[in-house]
Protein backbone atom coordinates (compact mmCIF):
# COMPACT_ATOMS: atom_id res chain seq x y z
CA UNK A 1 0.00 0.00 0.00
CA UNK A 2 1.52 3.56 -0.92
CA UNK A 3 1.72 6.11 1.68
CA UNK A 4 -1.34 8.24 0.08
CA UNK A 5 -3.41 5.22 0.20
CA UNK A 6 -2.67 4.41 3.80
CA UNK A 7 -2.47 8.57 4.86
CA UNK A 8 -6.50 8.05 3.13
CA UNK A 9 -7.00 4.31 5.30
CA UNK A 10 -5.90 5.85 8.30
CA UNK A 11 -8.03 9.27 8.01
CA UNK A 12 -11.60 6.48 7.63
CA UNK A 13 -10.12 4.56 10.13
CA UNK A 14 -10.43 7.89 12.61
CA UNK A 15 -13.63 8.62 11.41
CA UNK A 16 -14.55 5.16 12.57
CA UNK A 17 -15.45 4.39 8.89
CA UNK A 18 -16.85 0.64 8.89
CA UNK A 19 -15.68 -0.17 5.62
CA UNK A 20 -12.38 0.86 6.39
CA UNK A 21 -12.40 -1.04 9.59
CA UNK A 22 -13.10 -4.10 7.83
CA UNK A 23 -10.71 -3.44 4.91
CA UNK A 24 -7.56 -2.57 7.61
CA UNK A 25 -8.58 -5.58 9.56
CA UNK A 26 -8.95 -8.28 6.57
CA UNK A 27 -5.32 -6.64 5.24
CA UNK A 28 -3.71 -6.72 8.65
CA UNK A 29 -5.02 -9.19 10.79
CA UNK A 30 -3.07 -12.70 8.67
CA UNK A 31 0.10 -10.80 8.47
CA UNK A 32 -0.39 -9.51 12.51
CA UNK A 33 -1.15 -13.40 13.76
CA UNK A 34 1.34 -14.43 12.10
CA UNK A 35 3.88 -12.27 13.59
CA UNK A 36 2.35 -12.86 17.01
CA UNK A 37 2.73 -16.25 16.95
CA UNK A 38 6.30 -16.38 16.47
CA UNK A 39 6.41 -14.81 19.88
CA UNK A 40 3.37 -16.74 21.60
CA UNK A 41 3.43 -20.41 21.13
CA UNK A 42 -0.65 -20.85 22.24
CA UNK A 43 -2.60 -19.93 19.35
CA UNK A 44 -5.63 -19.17 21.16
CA UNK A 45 -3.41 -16.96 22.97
CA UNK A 46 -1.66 -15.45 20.17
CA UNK A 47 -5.69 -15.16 18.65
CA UNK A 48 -6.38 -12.67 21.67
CA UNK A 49 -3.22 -10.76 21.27
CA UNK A 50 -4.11 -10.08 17.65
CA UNK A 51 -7.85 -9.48 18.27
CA UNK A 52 -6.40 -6.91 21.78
CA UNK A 53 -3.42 -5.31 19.51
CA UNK A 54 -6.50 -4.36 17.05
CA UNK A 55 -8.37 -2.98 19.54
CA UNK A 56 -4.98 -0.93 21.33
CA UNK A 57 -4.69 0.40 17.38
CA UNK A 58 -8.23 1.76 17.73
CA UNK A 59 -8.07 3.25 20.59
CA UNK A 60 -4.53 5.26 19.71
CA UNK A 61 -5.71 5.50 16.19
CA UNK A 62 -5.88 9.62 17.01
CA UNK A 63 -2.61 9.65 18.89
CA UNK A 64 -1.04 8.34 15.31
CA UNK A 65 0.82 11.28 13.57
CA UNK A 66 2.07 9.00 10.63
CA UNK A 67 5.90 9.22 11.18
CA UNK A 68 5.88 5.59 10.42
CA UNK A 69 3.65 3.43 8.82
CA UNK A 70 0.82 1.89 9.84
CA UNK A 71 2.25 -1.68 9.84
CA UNK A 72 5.57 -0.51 11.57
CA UNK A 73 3.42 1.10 14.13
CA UNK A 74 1.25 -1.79 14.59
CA UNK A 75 4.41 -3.90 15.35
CA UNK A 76 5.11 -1.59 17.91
CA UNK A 77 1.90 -2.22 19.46
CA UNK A 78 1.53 -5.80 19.35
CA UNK A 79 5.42 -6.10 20.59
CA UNK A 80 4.08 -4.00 24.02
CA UNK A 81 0.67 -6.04 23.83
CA UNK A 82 3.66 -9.74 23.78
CA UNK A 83 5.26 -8.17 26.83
CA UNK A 84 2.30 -7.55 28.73
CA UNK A 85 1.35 -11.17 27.75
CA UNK A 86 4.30 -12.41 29.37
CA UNK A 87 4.98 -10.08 32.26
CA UNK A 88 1.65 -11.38 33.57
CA UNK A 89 2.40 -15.29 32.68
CA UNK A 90 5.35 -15.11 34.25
CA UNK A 91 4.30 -12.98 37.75
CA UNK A 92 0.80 -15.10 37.85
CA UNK A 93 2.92 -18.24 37.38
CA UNK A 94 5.99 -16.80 39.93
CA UNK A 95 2.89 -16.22 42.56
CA UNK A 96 0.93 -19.63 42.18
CA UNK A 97 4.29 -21.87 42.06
CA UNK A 98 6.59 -19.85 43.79
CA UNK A 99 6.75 -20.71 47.65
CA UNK A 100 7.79 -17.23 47.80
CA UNK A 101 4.39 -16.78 47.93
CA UNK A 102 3.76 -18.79 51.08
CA UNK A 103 6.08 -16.01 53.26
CA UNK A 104 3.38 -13.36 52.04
CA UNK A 105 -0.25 -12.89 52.86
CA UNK A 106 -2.14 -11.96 49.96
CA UNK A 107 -5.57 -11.84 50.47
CA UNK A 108 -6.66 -11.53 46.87
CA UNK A 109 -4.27 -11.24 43.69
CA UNK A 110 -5.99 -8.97 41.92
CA UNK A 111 -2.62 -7.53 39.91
CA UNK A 112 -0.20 -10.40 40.06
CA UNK A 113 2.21 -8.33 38.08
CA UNK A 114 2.39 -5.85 40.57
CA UNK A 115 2.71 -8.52 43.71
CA UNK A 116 5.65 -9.48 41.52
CA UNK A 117 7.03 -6.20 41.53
CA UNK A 118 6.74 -5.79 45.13
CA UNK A 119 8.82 -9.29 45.35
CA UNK A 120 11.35 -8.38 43.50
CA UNK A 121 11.39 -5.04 45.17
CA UNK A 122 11.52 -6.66 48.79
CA UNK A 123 14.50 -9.21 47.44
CA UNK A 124 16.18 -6.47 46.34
CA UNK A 125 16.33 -4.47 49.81
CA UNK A 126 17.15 -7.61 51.55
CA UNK A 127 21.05 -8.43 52.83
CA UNK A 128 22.81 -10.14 50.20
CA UNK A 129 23.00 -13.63 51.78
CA UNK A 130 19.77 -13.41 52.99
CA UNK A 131 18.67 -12.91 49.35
CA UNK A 132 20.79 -15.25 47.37
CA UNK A 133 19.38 -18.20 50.00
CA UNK A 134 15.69 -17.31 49.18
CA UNK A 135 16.58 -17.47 45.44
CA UNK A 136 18.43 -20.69 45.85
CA UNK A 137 15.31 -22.38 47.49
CA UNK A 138 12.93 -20.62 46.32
CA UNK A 139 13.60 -19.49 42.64
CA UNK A 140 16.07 -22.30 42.14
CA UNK A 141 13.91 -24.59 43.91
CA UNK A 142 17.24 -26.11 45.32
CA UNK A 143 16.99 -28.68 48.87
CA UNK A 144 18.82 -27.46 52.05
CA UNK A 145 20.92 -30.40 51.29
CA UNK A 146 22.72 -28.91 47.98
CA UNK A 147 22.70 -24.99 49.30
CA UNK A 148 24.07 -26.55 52.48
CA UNK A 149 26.80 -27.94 50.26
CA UNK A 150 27.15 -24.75 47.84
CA UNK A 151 27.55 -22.77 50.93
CA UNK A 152 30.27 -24.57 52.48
CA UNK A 153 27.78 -25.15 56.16
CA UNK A 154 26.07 -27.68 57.71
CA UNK A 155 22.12 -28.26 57.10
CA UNK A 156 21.19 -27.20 60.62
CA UNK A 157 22.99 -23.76 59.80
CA UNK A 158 21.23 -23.50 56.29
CA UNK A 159 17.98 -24.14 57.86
CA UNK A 160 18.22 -21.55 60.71
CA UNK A 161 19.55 -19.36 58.02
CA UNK A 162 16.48 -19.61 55.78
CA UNK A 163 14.41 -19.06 58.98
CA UNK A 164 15.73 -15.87 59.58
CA UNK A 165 15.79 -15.07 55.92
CA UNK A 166 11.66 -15.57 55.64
CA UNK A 167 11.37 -13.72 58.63
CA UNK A 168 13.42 -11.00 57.13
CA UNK A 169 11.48 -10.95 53.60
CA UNK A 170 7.88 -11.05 55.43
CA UNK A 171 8.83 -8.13 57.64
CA UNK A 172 9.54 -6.05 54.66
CA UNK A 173 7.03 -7.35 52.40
CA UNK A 174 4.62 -6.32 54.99
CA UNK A 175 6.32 -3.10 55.59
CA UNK A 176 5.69 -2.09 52.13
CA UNK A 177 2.09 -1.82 52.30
């Protein structure tokens, strides 16, 4: 499509235009799943992300001043709209399987992403030992046994270790509230 043909698309497309609506999405939609899914392996997933990156496009349609073109600045789009996609897979899937989540007390995930945040935020502020043993059980999902041995102490120490370590992350987990 040549830039006076898509300046014309985009100028229906503002003025909600259902013709053009139809025409943009028949055009755009094969060559938009098909980049999605070489990011997102579910293609019911990757379905949604299309159908949501179409709707994002919408919505900013008026924000869009042209200095690319529309494809390009679809891209753009759909590469935040991946992101999102697996910012929240990974935080809901860090907060149901992580027993990180076990030293917290959520009383309703509404935002996993952001409990995430706060996680990593608490780690973060934590001593350095304190923090490397959490990710070692908890993120590497390593036994007492092997951190014992990585460590160069004995279980008993390891455990008393982690003990203080939760009660270290909870105190500042809560703290943050």
């Amino acid at each position: 499509m040549n830039r006076a043909a898509e300046a014309q698309l985009i100028e229906l497309l503002k003025l909600a235009d259902e013709s053009a609506v139809e025409y943009w999405f028949s055009t755009y939609h094969p060559k938009l799943l098909q980049f999605i899914k070489k990011n997102i392996e579910n293609k019911q997933d990757a379905e949604e992300l299309a159908q949501q990156t179409f709707l994002n496009c919408m919505k900013n349609l008026p924000l869009f001043l042209g200095g690319s073109s529309l494809w390009t600045w679809m891209v753009s789009i759909a590469k935040h709209e991946v992101a999102d996609y697996y910012r929240k897979k990974y935080a809901k899937r860090a907060i149901q399987t992580s027993p990180l989540s076990q030293l917290v007390s959520i009383d309703a995930v509404d935002d996993a992403h952001e409990v995430s945040v706060k996680v990593v935020y608490v780690l973060k502020k934590m001593g350095g030992y304190s923090q490397e043993l959490l990710l070692k059980k908890y993120v590497d999902q390593k036994s007492v046994q092997t951190i014992a041995e990585e460590v160069g102490k004995t279980v008993k120490a390891v455990e008393s270790e982690l003990f203080r370590a939760r009660k270290e992350f909870r105190v500042l987990y809560d703290a943050e509230d």
